[in-house]
C-alpha atoms as a PDB file:
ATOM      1  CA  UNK A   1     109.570 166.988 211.589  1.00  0.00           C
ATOM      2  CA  UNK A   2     112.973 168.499 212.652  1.00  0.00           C
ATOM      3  CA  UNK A   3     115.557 166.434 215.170  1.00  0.00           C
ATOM      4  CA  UNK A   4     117.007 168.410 217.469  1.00  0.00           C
ATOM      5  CA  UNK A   5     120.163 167.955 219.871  1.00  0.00           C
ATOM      6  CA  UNK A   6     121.859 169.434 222.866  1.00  0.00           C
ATOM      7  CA  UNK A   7     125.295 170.414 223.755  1.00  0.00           C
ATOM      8  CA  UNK A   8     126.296 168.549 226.593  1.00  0.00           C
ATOM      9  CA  UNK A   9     129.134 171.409 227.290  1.00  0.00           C
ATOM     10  CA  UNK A  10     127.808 174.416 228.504  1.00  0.00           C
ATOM     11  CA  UNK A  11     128.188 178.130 226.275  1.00  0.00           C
ATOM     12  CA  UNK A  12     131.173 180.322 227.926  1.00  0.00           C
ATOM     13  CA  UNK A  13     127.742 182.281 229.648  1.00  0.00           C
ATOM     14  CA  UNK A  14     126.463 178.797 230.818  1.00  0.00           C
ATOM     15  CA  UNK A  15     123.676 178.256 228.642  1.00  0.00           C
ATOM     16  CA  UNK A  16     123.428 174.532 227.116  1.00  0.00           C
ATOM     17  CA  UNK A  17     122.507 174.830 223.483  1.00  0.00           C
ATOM     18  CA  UNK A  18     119.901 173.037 221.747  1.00  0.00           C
ATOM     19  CA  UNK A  19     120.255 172.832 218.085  1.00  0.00           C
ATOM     20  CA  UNK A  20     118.426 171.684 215.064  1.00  0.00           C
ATOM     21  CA  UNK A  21     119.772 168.683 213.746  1.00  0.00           C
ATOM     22  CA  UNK A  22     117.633 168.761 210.417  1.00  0.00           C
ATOM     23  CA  UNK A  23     119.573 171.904 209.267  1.00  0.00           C
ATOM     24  CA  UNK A  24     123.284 172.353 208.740  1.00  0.00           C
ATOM     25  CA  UNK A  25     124.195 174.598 211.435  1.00  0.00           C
ATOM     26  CA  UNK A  26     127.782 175.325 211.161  1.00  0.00           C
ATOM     27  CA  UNK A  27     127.972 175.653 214.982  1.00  0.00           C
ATOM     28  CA  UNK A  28     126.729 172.079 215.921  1.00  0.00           C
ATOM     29  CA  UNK A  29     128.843 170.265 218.655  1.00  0.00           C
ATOM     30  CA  UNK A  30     131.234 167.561 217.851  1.00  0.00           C
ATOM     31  CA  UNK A  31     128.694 164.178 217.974  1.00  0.00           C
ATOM     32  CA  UNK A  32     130.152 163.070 221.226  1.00  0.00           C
ATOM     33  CA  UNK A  33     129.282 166.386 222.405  1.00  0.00           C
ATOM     34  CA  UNK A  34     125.297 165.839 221.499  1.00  0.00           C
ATOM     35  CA  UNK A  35     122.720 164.131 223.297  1.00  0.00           C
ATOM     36  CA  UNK A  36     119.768 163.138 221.325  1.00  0.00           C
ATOM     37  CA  UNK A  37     116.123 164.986 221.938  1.00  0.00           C
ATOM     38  CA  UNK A  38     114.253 163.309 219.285  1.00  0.00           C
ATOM     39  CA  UNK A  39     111.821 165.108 216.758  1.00  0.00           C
ATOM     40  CA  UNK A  40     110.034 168.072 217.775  1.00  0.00           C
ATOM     41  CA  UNK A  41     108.130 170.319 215.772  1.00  0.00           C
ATOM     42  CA  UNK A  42     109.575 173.419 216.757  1.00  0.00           C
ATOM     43  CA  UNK A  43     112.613 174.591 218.529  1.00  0.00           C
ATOM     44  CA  UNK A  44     110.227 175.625 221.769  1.00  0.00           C
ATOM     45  CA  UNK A  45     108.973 172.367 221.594  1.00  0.00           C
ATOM     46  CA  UNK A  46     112.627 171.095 222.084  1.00  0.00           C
ATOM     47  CA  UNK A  47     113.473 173.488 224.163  1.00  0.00           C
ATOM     48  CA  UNK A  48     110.769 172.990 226.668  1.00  0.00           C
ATOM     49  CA  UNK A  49     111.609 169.153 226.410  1.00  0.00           C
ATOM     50  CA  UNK A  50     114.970 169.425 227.428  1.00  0.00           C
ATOM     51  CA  UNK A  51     114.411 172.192 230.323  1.00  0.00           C
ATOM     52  CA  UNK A  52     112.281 169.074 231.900  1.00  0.00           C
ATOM     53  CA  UNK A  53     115.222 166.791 231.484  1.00  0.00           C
ATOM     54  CA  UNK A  54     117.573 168.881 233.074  1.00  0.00           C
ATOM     55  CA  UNK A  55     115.745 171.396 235.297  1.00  0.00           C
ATOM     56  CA  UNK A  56     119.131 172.710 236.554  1.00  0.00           C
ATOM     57  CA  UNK A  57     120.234 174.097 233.555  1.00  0.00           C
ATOM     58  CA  UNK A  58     119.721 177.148 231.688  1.00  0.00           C
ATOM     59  CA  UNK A  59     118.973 175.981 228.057  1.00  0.00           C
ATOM     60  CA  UNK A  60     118.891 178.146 225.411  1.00  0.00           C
ATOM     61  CA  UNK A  61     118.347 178.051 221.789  1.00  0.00           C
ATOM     62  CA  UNK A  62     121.308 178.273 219.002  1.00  0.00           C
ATOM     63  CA  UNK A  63     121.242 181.777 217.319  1.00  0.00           C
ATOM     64  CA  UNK A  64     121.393 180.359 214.179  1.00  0.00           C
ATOM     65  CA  UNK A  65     119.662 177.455 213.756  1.00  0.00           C
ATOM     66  CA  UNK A  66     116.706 177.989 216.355  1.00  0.00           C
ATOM     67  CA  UNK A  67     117.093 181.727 216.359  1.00  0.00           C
ATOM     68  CA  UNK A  68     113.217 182.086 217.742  1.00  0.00           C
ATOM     69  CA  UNK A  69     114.494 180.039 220.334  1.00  0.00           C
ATOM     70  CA  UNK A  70     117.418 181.875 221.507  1.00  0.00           C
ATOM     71  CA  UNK A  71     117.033 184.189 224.259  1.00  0.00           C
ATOM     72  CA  UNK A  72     120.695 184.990 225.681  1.00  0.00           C
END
Protein backbone atom coordinates (compact mmCIF):
# COMPACT_ATOMS: atom_id res chain seq x y z
CA UNK A 1 0.00 0.00 0.00
CA UNK A 2 1.43 3.44 -1.05
CA UNK A 3 2.58 6.25 1.79
CA UNK A 4 1.69 9.39 0.97
CA UNK A 5 2.81 12.99 2.29
CA UNK A 6 1.85 16.61 2.21
CA UNK A 7 3.58 19.79 1.56
CA UNK A 8 3.30 21.83 4.44
CA UNK A 9 4.08 25.06 2.05
CA UNK A 10 1.40 25.92 -0.04
CA UNK A 11 1.74 25.78 -4.37
CA UNK A 12 2.30 29.55 -5.74
CA UNK A 13 -1.91 29.05 -6.56
CA UNK A 14 -2.39 27.94 -2.86
CA UNK A 15 -3.03 24.44 -3.20
CA UNK A 16 -1.11 22.10 -0.54
CA UNK A 17 0.20 19.10 -2.37
CA UNK A 18 -0.15 15.64 -1.41
CA UNK A 19 2.30 13.30 -2.87
CA UNK A 20 3.06 9.68 -3.10
CA UNK A 21 5.81 8.76 -1.07
CA UNK A 22 6.11 5.08 -2.51
CA UNK A 23 7.19 6.54 -5.93
CA UNK A 24 10.12 8.77 -6.75
CA UNK A 25 8.50 11.90 -7.61
CA UNK A 26 11.10 14.31 -8.56
CA UNK A 27 8.93 17.15 -7.16
CA UNK A 28 8.63 15.89 -3.49
CA UNK A 29 9.23 18.61 -0.76
CA UNK A 30 12.37 18.83 1.18
CA UNK A 31 11.51 16.20 4.39
CA UNK A 32 11.09 19.06 6.76
CA UNK A 33 8.67 20.29 4.36
CA UNK A 34 6.39 16.87 4.64
CA UNK A 35 3.99 15.87 7.10
CA UNK A 36 3.26 12.26 7.26
CA UNK A 37 -0.43 10.82 6.06
CA UNK A 38 0.26 7.26 6.48
CA UNK A 39 -0.69 4.46 3.87
CA UNK A 40 -3.59 4.87 1.76
CA UNK A 41 -4.59 2.92 -1.05
CA UNK A 42 -5.10 5.49 -3.45
CA UNK A 43 -4.24 9.07 -3.87
CA UNK A 44 -8.24 10.02 -3.23
CA UNK A 45 -8.00 8.08 -0.33
CA UNK A 46 -5.14 10.45 0.84
CA UNK A 47 -6.49 13.16 -0.42
CA UNK A 48 -9.80 12.93 1.28
CA UNK A 49 -7.76 12.15 4.55
CA UNK A 50 -5.92 15.16 4.59
CA UNK A 51 -8.93 17.61 3.44
CA UNK A 52 -10.40 16.33 7.03
CA UNK A 53 -7.21 17.30 8.74
CA UNK A 54 -7.06 20.58 7.46
CA UNK A 55 -10.54 21.65 6.29
CA UNK A 56 -9.17 25.16 5.51
CA UNK A 57 -7.07 24.26 2.88
CA UNK A 58 -7.38 23.57 -0.66
CA UNK A 59 -5.46 20.23 -1.19
CA UNK A 60 -4.70 19.02 -4.30
CA UNK A 61 -2.99 16.15 -5.80
CA UNK A 62 0.76 16.28 -7.38
CA UNK A 63 0.53 16.14 -11.26
CA UNK A 64 2.93 13.67 -11.40
CA UNK A 65 2.83 11.35 -8.90
CA UNK A 66 -1.05 11.33 -8.08
CA UNK A 67 -1.99 12.72 -11.44
CA UNK A 68 -5.81 11.20 -10.95
CA UNK A 69 -5.68 13.21 -8.03
CA UNK A 70 -4.78 16.50 -9.30
CA UNK A 71 -7.42 18.83 -10.12
CA UNK A 72 -5.77 22.48 -10.39
Amino acid sequence: MPRFIINKNPQSNGDYEVHNATTSCSYMPNSENQIDLGYHSSCSEAVAYAKRQWPEHRINGCYYCAKECHTS
